[in-house]
C-alpha atoms as a PDB file:
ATOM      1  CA  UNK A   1     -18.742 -16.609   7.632  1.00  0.00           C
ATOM      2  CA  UNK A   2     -17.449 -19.886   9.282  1.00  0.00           C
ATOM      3  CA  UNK A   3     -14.772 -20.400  11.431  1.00  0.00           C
ATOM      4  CA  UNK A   4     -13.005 -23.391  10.787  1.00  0.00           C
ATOM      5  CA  UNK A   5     -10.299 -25.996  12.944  1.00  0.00           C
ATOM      6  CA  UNK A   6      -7.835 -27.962  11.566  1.00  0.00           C
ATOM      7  CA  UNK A   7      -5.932 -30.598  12.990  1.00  0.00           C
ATOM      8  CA  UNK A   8      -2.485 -30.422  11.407  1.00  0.00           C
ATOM      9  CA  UNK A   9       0.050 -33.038  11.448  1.00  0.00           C
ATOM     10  CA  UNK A  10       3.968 -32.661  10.445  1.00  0.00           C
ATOM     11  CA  UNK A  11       4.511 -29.071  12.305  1.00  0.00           C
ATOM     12  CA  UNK A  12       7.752 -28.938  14.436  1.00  0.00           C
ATOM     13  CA  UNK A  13       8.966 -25.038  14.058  1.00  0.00           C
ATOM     14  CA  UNK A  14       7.803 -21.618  13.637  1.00  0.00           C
ATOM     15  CA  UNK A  15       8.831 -21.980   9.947  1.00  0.00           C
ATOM     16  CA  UNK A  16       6.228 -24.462   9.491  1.00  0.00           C
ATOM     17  CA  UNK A  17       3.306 -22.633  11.442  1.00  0.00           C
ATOM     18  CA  UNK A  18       4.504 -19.657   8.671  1.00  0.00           C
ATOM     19  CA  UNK A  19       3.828 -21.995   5.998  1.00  0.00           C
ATOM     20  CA  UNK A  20       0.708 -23.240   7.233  1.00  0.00           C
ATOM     21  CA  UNK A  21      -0.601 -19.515   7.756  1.00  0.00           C
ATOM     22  CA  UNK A  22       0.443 -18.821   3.799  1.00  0.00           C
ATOM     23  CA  UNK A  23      -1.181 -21.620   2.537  1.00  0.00           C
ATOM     24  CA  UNK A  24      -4.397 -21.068   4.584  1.00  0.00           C
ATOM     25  CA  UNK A  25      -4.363 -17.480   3.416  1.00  0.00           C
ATOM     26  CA  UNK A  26      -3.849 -18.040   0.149  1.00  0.00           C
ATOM     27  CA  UNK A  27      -6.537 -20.138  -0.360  1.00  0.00           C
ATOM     28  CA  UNK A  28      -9.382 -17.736   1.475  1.00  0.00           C
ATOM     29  CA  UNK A  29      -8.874 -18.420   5.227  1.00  0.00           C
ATOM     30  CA  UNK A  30      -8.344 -14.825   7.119  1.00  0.00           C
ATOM     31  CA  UNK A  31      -7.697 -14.214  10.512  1.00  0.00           C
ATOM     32  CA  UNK A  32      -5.479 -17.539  10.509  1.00  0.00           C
ATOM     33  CA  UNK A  33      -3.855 -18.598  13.637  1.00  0.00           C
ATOM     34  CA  UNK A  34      -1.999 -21.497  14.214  1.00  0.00           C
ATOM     35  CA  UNK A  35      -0.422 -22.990  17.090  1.00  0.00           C
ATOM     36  CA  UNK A  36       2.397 -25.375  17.343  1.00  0.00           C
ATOM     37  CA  UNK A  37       1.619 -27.065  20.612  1.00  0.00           C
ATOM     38  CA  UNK A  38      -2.088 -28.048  20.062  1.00  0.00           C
ATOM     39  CA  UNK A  39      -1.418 -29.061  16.170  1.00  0.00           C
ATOM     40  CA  UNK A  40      -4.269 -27.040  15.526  1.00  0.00           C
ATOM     41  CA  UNK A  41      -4.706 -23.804  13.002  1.00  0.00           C
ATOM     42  CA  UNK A  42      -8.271 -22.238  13.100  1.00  0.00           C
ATOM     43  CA  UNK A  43      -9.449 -19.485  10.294  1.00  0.00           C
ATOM     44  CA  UNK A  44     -12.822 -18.158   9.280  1.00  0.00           C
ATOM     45  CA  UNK A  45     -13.762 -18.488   5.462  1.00  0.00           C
ATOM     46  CA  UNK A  46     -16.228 -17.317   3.902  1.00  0.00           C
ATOM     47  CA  UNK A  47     -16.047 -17.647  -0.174  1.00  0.00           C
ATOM     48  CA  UNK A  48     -13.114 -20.509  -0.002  1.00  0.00           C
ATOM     49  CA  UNK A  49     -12.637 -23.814  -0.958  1.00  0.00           C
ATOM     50  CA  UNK A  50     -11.611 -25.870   2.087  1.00  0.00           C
ATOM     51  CA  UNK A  51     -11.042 -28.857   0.139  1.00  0.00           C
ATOM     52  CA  UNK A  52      -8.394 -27.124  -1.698  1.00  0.00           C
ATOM     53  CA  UNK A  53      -6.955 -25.684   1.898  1.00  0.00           C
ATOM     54  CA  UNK A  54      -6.578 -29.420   3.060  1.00  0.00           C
ATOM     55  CA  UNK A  55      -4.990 -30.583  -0.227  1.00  0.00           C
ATOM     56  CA  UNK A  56      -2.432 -27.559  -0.287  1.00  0.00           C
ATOM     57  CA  UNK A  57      -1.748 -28.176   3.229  1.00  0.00           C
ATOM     58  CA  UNK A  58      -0.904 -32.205   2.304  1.00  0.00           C
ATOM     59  CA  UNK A  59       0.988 -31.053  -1.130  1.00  0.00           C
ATOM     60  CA  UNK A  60       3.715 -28.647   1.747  1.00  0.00           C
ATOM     61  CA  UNK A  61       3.565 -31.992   4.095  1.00  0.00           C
ATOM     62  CA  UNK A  62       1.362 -30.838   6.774  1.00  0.00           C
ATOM     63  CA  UNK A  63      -2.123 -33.191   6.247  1.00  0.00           C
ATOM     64  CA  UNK A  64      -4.650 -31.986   8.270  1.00  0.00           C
ATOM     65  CA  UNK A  65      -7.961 -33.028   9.459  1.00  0.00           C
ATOM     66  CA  UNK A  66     -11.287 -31.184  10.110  1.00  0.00           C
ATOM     67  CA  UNK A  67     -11.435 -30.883  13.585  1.00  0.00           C
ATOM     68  CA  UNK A  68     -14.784 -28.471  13.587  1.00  0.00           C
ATOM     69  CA  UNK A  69     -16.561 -26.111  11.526  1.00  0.00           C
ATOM     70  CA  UNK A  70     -18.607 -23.176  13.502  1.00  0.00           C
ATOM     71  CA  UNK A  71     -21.870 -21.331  12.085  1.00  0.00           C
END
């Protein structure tokens, strides 16, 4: 399993960090958190896509960047 941080652009309120969290989920991510003061949402993955994590995250208006990717 890999843990994985984003760097997220376009958050400004706990609805959005919600969002974020669904998408991430959705697409494979667990143990998602994400925090509105760095920018940043981290998740491990272990069978998912990230590709499609970073285009669902662009499609809700949050584009986000690969900030690091652990093990």
């Amino acid at each position: 399993m890999k843990k994985v941080i984003l760097k997220v652009k376009g958050m400004s309120c706990m609805g959005c960090i919600a969002k974020v969290r669904k998408a991430i989920e959705k697409e494979g991510g667990r143990e998602v958190k994400v925090s509105l003061e760095e920018g940043k949402a981290d998740f491990f993955m272990e069978n998912g896509d990230l590709q499609n994590i970073l285009r669902s995250l662009e499609m809700l208006g949050y584009p986000a960047d690969v900030e690091q990717i652990i093990g």
